[in-house]
C-alpha atoms as a PDB file:
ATOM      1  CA  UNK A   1       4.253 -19.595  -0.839  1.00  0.00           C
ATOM      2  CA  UNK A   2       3.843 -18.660   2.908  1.00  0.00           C
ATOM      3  CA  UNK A   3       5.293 -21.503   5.242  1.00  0.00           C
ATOM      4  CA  UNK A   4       2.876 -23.184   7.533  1.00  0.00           C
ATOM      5  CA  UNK A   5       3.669 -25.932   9.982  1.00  0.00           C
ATOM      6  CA  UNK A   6       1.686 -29.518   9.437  1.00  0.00           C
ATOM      7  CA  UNK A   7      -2.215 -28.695   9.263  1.00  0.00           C
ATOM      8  CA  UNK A   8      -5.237 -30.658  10.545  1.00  0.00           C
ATOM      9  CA  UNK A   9      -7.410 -32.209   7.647  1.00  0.00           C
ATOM     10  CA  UNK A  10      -8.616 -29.197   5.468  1.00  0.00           C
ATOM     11  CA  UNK A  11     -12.468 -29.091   7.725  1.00  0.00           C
ATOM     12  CA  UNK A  12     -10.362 -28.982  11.015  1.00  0.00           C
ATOM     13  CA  UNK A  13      -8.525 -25.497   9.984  1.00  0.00           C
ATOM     14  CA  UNK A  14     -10.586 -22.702  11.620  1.00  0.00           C
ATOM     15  CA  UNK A  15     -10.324 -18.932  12.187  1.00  0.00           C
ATOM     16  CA  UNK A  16     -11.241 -17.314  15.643  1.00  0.00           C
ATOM     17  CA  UNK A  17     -14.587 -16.043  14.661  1.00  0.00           C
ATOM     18  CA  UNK A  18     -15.840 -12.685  15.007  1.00  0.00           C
ATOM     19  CA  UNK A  19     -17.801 -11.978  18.033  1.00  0.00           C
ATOM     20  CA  UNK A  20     -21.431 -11.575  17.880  1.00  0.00           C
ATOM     21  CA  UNK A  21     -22.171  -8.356  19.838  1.00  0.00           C
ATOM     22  CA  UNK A  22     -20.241  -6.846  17.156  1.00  0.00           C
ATOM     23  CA  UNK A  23     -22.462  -7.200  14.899  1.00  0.00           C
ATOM     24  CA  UNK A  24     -25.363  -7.388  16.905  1.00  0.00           C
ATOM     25  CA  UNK A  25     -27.432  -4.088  15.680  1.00  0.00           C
ATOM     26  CA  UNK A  26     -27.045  -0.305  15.405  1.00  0.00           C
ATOM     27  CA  UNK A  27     -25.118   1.100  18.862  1.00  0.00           C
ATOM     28  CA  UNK A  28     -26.886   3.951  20.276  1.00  0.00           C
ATOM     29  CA  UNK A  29     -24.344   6.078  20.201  1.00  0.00           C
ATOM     30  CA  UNK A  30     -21.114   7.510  18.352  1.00  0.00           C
ATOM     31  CA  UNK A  31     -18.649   6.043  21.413  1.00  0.00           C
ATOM     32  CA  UNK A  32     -20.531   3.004  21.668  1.00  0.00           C
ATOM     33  CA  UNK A  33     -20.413   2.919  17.457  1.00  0.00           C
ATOM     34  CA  UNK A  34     -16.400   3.307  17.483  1.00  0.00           C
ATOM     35  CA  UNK A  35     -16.035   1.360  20.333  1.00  0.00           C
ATOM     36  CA  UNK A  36     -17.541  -1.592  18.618  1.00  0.00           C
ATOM     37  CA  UNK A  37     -15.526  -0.461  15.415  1.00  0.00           C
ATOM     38  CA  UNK A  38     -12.680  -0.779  17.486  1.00  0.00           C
ATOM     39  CA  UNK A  39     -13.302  -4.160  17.995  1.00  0.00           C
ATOM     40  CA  UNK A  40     -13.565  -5.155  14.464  1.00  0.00           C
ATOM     41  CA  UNK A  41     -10.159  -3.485  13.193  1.00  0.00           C
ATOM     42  CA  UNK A  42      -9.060  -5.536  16.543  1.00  0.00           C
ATOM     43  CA  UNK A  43     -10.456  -9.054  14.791  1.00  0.00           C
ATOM     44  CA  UNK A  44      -9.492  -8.184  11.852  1.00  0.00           C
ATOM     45  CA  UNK A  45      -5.999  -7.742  13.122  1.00  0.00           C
ATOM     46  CA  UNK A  46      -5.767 -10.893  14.558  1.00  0.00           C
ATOM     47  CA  UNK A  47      -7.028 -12.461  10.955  1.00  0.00           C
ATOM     48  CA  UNK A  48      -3.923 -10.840   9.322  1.00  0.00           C
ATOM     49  CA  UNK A  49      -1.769 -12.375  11.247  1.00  0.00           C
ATOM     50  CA  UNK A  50      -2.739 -15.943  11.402  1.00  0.00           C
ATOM     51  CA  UNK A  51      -0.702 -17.992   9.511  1.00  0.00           C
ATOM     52  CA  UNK A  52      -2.966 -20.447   7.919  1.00  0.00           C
ATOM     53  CA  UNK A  53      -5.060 -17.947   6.120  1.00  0.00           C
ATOM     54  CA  UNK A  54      -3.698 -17.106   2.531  1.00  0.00           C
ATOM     55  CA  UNK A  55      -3.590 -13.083   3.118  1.00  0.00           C
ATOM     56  CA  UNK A  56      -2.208 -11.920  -0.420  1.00  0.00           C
ATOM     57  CA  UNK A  57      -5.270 -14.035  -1.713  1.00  0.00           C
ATOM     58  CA  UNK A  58      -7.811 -12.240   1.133  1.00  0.00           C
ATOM     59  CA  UNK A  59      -6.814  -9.119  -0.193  1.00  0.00           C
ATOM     60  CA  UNK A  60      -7.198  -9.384  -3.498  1.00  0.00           C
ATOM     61  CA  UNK A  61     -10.889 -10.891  -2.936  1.00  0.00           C
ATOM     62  CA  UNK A  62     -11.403  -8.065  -0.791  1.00  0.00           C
ATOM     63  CA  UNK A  63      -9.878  -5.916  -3.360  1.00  0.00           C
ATOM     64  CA  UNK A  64     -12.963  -7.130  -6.401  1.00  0.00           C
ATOM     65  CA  UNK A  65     -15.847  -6.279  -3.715  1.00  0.00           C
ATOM     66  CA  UNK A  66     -14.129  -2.448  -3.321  1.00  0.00           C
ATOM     67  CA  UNK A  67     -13.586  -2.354  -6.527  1.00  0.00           C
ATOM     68  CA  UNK A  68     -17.178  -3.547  -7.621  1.00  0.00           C
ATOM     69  CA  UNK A  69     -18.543  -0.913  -5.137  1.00  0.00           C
ATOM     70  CA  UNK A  70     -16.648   1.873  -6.431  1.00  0.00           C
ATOM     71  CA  UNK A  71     -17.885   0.988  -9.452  1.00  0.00           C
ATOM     72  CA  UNK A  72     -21.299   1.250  -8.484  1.00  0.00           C
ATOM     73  CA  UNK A  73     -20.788   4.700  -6.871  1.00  0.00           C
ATOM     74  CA  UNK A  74     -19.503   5.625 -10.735  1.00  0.00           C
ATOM     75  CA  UNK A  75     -22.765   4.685 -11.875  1.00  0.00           C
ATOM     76  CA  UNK A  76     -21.277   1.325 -13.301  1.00  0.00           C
ATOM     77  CA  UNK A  77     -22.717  -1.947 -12.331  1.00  0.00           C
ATOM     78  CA  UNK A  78     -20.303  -4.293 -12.231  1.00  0.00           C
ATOM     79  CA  UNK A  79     -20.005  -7.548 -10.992  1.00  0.00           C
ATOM     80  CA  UNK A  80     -16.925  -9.096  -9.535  1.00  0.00           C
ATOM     81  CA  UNK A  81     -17.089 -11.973 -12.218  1.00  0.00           C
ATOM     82  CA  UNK A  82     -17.116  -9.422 -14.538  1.00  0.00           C
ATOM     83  CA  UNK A  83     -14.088  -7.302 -12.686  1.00  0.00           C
ATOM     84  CA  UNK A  84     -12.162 -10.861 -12.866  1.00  0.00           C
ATOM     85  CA  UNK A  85     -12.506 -11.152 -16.793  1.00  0.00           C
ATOM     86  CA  UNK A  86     -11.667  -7.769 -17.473  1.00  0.00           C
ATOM     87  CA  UNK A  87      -8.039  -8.369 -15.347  1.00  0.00           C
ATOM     88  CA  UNK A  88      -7.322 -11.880 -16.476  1.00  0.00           C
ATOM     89  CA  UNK A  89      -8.666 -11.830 -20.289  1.00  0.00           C
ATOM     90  CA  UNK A  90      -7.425  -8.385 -21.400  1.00  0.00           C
ATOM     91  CA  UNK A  91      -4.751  -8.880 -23.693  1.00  0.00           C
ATOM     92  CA  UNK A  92      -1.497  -6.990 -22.970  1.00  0.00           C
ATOM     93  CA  UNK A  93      -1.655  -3.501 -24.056  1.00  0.00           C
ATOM     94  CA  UNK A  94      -5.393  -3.334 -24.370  1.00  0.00           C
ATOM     95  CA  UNK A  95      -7.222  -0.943 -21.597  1.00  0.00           C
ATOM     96  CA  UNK A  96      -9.585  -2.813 -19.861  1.00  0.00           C
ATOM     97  CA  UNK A  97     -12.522  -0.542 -19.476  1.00  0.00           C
ATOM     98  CA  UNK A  98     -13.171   1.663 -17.271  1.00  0.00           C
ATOM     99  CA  UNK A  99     -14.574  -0.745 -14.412  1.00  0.00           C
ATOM    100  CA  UNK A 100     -11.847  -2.747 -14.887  1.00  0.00           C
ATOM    101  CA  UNK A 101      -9.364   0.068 -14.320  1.00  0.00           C
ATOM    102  CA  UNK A 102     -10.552   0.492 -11.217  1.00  0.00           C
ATOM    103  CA  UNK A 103     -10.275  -2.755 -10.586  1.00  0.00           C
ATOM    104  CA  UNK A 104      -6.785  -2.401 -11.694  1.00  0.00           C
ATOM    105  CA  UNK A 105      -6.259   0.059  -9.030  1.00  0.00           C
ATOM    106  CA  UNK A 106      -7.581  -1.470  -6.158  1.00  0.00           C
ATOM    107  CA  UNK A 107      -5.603  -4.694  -6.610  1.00  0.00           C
ATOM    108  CA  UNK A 108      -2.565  -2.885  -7.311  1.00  0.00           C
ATOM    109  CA  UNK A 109      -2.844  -1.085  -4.054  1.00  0.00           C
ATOM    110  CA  UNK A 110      -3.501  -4.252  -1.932  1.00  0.00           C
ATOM    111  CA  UNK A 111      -0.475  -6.260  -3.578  1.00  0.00           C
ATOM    112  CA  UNK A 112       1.946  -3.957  -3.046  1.00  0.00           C
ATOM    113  CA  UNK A 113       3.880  -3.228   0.572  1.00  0.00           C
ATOM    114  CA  UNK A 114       2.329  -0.377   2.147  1.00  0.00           C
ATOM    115  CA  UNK A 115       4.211   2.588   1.002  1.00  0.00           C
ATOM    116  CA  UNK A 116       3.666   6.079  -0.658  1.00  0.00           C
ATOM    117  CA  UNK A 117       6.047   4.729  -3.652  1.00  0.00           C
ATOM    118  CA  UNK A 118       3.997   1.926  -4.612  1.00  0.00           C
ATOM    119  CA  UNK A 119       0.543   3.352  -3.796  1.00  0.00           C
ATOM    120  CA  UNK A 120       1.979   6.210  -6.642  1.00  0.00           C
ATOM    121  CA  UNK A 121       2.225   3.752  -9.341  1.00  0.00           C
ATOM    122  CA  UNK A 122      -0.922   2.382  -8.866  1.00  0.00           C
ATOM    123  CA  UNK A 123      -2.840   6.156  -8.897  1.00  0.00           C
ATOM    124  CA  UNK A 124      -0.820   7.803 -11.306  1.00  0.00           C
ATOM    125  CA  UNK A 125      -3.351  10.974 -10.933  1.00  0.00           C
ATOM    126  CA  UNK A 126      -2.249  11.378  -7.274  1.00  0.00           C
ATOM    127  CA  UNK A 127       1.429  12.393  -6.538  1.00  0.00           C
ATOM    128  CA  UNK A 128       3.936  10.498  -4.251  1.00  0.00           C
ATOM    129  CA  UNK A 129       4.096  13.494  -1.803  1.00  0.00           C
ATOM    130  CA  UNK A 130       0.289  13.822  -1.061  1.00  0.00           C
ATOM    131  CA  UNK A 131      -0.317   9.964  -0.954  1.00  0.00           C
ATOM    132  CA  UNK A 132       2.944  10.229   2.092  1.00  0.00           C
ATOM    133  CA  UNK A 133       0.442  12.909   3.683  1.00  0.00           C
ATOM    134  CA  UNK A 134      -2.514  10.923   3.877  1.00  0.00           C
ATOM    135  CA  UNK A 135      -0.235   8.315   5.361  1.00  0.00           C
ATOM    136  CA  UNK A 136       1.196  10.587   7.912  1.00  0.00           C
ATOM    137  CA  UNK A 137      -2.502  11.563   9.103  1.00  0.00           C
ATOM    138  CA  UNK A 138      -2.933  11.751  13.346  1.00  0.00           C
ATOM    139  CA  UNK A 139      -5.579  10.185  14.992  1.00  0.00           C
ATOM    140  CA  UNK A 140      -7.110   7.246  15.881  1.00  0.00           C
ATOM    141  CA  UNK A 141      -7.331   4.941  12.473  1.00  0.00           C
ATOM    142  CA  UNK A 142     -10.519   5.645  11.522  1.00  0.00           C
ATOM    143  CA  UNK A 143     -10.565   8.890  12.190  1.00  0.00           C
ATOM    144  CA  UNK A 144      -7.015   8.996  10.013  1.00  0.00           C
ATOM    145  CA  UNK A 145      -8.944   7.436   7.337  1.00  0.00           C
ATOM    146  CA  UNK A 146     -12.408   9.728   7.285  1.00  0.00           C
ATOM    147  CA  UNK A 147      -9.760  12.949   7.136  1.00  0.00           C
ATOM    148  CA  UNK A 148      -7.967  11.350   4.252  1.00  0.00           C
ATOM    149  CA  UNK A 149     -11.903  10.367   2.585  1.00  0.00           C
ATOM    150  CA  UNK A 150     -12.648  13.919   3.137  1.00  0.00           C
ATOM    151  CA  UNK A 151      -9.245  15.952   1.895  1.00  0.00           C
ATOM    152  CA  UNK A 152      -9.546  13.833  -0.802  1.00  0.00           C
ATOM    153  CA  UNK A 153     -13.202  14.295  -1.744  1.00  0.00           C
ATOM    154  CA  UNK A 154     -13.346  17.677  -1.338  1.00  0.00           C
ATOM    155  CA  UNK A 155     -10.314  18.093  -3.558  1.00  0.00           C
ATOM    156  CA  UNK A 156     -11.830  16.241  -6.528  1.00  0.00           C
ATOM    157  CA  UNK A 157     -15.361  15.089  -5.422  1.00  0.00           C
ATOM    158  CA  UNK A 158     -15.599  12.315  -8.425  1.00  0.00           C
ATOM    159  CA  UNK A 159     -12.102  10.557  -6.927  1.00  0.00           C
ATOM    160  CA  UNK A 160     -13.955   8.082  -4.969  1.00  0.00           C
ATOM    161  CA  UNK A 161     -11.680   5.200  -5.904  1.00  0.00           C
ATOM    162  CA  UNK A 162      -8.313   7.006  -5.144  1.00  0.00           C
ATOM    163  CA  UNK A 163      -9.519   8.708  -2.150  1.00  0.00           C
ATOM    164  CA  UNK A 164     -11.337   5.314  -0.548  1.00  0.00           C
ATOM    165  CA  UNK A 165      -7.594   3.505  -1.551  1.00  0.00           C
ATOM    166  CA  UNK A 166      -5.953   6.587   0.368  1.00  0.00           C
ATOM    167  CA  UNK A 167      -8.173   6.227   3.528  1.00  0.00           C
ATOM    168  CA  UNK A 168      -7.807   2.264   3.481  1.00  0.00           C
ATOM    169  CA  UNK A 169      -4.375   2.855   3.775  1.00  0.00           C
ATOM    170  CA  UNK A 170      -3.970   5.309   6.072  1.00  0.00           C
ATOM    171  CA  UNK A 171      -6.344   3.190   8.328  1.00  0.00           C
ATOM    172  CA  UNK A 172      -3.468  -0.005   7.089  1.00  0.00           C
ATOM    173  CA  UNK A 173      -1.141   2.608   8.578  1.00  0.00           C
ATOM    174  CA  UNK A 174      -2.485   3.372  11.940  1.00  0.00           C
ATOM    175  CA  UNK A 175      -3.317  -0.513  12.376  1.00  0.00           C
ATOM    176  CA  UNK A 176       0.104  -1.436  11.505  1.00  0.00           C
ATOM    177  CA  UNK A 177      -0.371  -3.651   8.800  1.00  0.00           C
ATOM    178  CA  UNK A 178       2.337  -3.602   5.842  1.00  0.00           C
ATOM    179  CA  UNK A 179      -0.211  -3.583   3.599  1.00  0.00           C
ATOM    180  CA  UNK A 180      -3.447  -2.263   2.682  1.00  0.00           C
ATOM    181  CA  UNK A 181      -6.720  -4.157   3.634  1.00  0.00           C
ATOM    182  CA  UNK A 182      -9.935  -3.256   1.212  1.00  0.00           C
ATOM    183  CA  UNK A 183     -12.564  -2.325   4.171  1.00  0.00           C
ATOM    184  CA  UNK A 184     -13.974   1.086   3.816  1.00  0.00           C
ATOM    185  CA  UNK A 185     -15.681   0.995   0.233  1.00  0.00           C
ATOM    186  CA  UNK A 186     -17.823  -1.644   0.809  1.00  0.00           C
ATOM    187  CA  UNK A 187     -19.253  -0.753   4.057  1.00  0.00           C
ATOM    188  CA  UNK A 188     -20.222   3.216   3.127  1.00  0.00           C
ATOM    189  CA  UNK A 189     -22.973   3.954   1.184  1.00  0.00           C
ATOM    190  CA  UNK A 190     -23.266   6.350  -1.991  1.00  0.00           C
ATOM    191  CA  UNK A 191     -24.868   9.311   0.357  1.00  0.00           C
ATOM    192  CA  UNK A 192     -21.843   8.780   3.212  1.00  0.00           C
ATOM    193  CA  UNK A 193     -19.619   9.860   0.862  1.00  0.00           C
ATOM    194  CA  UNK A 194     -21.301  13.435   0.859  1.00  0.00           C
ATOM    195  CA  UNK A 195     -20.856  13.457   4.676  1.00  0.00           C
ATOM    196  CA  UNK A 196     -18.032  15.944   6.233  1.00  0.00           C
ATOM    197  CA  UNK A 197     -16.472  15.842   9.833  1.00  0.00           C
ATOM    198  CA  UNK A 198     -17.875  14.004  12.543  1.00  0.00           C
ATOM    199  CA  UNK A 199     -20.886  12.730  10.253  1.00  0.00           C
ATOM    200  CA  UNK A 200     -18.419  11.446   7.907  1.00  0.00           C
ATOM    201  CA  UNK A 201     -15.835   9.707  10.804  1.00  0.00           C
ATOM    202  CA  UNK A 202     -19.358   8.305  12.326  1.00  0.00           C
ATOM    203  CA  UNK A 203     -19.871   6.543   8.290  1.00  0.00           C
ATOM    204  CA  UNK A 204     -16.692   5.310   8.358  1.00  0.00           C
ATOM    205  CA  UNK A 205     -17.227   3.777  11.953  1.00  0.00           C
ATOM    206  CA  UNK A 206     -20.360   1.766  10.891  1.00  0.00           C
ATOM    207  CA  UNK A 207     -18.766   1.031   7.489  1.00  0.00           C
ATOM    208  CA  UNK A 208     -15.743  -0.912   9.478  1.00  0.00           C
ATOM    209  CA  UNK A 209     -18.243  -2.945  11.482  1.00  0.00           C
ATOM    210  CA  UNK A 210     -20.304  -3.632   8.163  1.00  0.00           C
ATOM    211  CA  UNK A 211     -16.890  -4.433   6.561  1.00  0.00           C
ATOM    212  CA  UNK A 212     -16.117  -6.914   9.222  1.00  0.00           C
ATOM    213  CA  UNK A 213     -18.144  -9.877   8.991  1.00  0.00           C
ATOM    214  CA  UNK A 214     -17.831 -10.372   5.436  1.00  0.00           C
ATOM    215  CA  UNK A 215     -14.414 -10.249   5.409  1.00  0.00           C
ATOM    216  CA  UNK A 216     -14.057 -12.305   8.629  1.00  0.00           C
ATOM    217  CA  UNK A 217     -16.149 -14.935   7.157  1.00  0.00           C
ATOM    218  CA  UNK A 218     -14.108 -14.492   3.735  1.00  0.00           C
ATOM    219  CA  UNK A 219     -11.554 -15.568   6.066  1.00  0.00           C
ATOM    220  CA  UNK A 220     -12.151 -18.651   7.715  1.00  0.00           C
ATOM    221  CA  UNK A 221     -14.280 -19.741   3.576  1.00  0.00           C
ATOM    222  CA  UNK A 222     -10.633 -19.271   2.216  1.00  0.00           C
ATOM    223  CA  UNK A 223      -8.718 -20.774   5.501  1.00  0.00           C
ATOM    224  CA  UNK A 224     -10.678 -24.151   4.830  1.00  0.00           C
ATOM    225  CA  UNK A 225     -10.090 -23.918   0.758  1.00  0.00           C
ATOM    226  CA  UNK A 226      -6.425 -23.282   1.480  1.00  0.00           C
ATOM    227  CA  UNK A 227      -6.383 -26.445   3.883  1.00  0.00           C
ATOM    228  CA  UNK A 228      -7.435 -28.456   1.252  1.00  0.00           C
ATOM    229  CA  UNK A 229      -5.356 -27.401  -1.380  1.00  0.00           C
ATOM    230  CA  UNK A 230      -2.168 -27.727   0.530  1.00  0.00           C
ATOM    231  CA  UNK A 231      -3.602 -30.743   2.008  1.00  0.00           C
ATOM    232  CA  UNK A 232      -3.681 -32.138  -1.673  1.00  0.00           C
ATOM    233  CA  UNK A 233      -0.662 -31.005  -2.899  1.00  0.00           C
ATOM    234  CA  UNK A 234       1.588 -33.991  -1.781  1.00  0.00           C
ATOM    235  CA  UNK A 235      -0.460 -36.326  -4.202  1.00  0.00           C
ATOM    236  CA  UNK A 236       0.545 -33.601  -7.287  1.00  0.00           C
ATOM    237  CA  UNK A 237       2.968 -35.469  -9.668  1.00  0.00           C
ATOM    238  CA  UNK A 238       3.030 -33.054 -12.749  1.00  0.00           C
ATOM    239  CA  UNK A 239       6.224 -30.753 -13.529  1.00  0.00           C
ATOM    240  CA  UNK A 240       6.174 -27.292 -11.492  1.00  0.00           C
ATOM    241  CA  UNK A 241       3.003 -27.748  -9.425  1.00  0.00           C
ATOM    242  CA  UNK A 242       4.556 -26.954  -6.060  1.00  0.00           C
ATOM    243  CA  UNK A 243       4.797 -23.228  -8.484  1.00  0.00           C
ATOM    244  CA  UNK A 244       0.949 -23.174  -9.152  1.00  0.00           C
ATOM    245  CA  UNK A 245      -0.027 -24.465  -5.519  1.00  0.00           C
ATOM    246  CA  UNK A 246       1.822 -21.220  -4.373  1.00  0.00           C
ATOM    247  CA  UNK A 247       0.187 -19.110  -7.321  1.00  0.00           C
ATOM    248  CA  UNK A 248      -3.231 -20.642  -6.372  1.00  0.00           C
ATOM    249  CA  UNK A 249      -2.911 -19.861  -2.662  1.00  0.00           C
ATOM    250  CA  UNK A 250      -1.906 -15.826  -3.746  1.00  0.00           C
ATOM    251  CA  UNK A 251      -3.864 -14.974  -6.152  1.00  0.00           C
ATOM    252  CA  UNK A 252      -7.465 -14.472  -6.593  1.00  0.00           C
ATOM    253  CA  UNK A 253      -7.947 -16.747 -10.050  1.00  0.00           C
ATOM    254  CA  UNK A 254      -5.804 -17.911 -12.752  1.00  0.00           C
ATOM    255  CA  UNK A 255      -5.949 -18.964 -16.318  1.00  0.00           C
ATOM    256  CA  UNK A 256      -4.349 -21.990 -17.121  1.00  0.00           C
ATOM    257  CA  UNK A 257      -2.129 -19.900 -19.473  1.00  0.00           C
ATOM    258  CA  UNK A 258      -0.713 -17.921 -16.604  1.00  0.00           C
ATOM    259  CA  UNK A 259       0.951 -21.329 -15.533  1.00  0.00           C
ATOM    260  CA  UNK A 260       3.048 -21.586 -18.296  1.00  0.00           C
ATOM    261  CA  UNK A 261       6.324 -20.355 -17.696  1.00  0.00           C
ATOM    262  CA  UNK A 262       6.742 -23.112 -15.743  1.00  0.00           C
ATOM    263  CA  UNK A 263       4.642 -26.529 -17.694  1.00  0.00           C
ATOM    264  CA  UNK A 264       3.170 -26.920 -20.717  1.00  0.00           C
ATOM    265  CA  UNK A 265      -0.288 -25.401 -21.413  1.00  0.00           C
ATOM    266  CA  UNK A 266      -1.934 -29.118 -21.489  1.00  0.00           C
ATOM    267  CA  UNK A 267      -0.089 -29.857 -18.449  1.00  0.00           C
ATOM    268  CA  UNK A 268      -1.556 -26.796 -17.003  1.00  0.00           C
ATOM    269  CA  UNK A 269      -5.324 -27.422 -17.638  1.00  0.00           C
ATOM    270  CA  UNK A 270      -4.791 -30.710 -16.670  1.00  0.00           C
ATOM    271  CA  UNK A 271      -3.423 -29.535 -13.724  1.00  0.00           C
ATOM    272  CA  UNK A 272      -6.154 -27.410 -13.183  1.00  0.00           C
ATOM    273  CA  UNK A 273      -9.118 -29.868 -13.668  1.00  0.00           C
ATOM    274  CA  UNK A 274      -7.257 -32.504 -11.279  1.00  0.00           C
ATOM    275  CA  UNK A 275      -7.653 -29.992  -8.569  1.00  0.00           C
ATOM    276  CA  UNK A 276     -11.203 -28.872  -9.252  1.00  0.00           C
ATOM    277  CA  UNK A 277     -11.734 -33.270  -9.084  1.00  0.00           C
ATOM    278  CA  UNK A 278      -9.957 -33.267  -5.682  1.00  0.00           C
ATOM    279  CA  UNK A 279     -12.315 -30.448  -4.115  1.00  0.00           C
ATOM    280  CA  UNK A 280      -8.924 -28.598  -3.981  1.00  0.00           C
ATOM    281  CA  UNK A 281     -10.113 -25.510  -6.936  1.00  0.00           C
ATOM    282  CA  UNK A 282     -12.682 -24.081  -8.104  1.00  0.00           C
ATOM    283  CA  UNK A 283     -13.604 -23.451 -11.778  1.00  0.00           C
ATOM    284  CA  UNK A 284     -14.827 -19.615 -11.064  1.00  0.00           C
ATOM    285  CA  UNK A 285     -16.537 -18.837 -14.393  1.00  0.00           C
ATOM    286  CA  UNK A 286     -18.772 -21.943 -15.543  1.00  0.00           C
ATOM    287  CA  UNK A 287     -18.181 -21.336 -19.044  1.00  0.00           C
ATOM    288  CA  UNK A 288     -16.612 -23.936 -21.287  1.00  0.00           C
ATOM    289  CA  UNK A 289     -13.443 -21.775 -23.129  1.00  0.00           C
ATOM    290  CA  UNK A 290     -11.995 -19.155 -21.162  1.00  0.00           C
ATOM    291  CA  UNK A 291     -11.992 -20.597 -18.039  1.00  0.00           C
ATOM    292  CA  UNK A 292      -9.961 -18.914 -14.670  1.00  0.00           C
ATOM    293  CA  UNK A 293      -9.294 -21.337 -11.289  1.00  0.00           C
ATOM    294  CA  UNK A 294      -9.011 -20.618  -7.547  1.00  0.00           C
ATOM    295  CA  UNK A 295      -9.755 -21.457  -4.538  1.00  0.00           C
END
């Protein structure tokens, strides 16, 4: 659970927010398009390092929109509801369909330390010692990234999931982040992916500054929910819920049955339905059996 010192009340707990101009409309120029991309990775930068946003969680949310848009540009239409079922309600030792293997991948990559080891055993198509290339790419970090996206593509043009993963991380890399921060696949568009050189570095400009208000306002939505629930957590009484306030503020959703090393599996829906009362959870599903929580 990350350490935070004593917090306002949960609607007091803000983000810096991202700045307008931004955002504002389509620059009239490549510079003027990468200098405002610049901007964003800057923002964004300062969002993964403030300590009152839940990061590991951030990721992982920003992990289900890559991974629904990569499923798209496989000709799947997938919804992130339906991403979340396939990697919570898959029973161990089942394969969990081909959407949900990407899924699989992308959240792998962004819980993980940023590293060519661990990227490996999430892409187990792509060796260690070209995933360490990608991360030793020169240049400024987008322009790391849209070499990576390109080597990649042009390598094996149906790899958009591994080679999007590749340039998010070498554009992790250049920022300086230990890990890897989904931003690229939802911002480029099926055609962009078809673009070489300076066409293609120009995508991956816009796609950051597309990228960057969702995320930032991803943010501050799971800043204020992460408030609440630690804001709540003192009133908790039941066995080993300090262990599923931290689980809750890392992970995307859980089933109740994922609390139970720790309390009973009554205890644990219990649990769960006490904070969806306090305004601390959310039940993410709204069906009646085979429910998953978070914030």
């Amino acid at each position: 659970m990350m350490k935070s010192p004593a917090l306002a009340p949960a609607d007091l707990v803000t983000l810096p927010r991202l700045p307008g101009w931004i955002i504002a409309g389509p620059a009239q120029s490549p510079e003027d398009v990468a200098f405002s991309a610049g901007a964003a990775l800057v923002h964004l930068d300062l969002l993964a390092r403030t300590d009152t946003l839940p990061t590991a969680l951030w990721r992982e949310r920003l992990a289900l929109a890559a991974a629904e848009a990569c499923a798209g540009f496989a000709g799947r239409r997938e919804t992130s509801a339906a991403l979340r079922d396939a990697l919570h309600l898959t029973r161990p030792g089942d394969h969990p369909g081909p959407a949900g293997e990407i899924a699989l991948h992308w959240c792998r990559a962004a819980e993980r330390p940023l590293s060519a080891a661990n990227l490996a055993r999430g892409l187990p198509g792509i060796t260690a010692e070209r995933i360490a290339l990608c991360l030793g790419a020169e240049g400024s970090p987008v322009a790391r990234a849209a070499a990576v996206l390109e080597a990649v593509l042009t390598d094996a043009p149906r790899a958009e999931t591994e080679a999007l993963i590749l340039a998010d991380a070498a554009l992790a890399r250049a920022a300086g982040w230990a890990h890897l921060l989904p931003l690229l696949a939802t911002g480029l568009k099926p055609r962009d992916l078809r673009l070489r050189g300076g066409d293609l570095q120009l995508a991956c400009h816009r796609a950051l500054i597309a990228a960057a208000r969702p995320a930032a306002q991803l943010a501050a939505d799971l800043t204020r929910r992460a408030g609440r629930l630690r804001e709540v957590a003192p009133k908790l009484r039941a066995r080993g819920a300090d262990q599923a306030v931290a689980l809750f503020l890392s992970r995307d959703a859980l089933a109740p049955a994922e609390l139970t090393a720790f309390m009973s599996d009554r205890a644990a829906r219990r649990l769960c339905d006490r904070l969806v009362a306090l305004g601390a959870l959310r039940e993410l599903t709204g069906r009646d059996t085979f429910r998953l929580y978070g914030l």
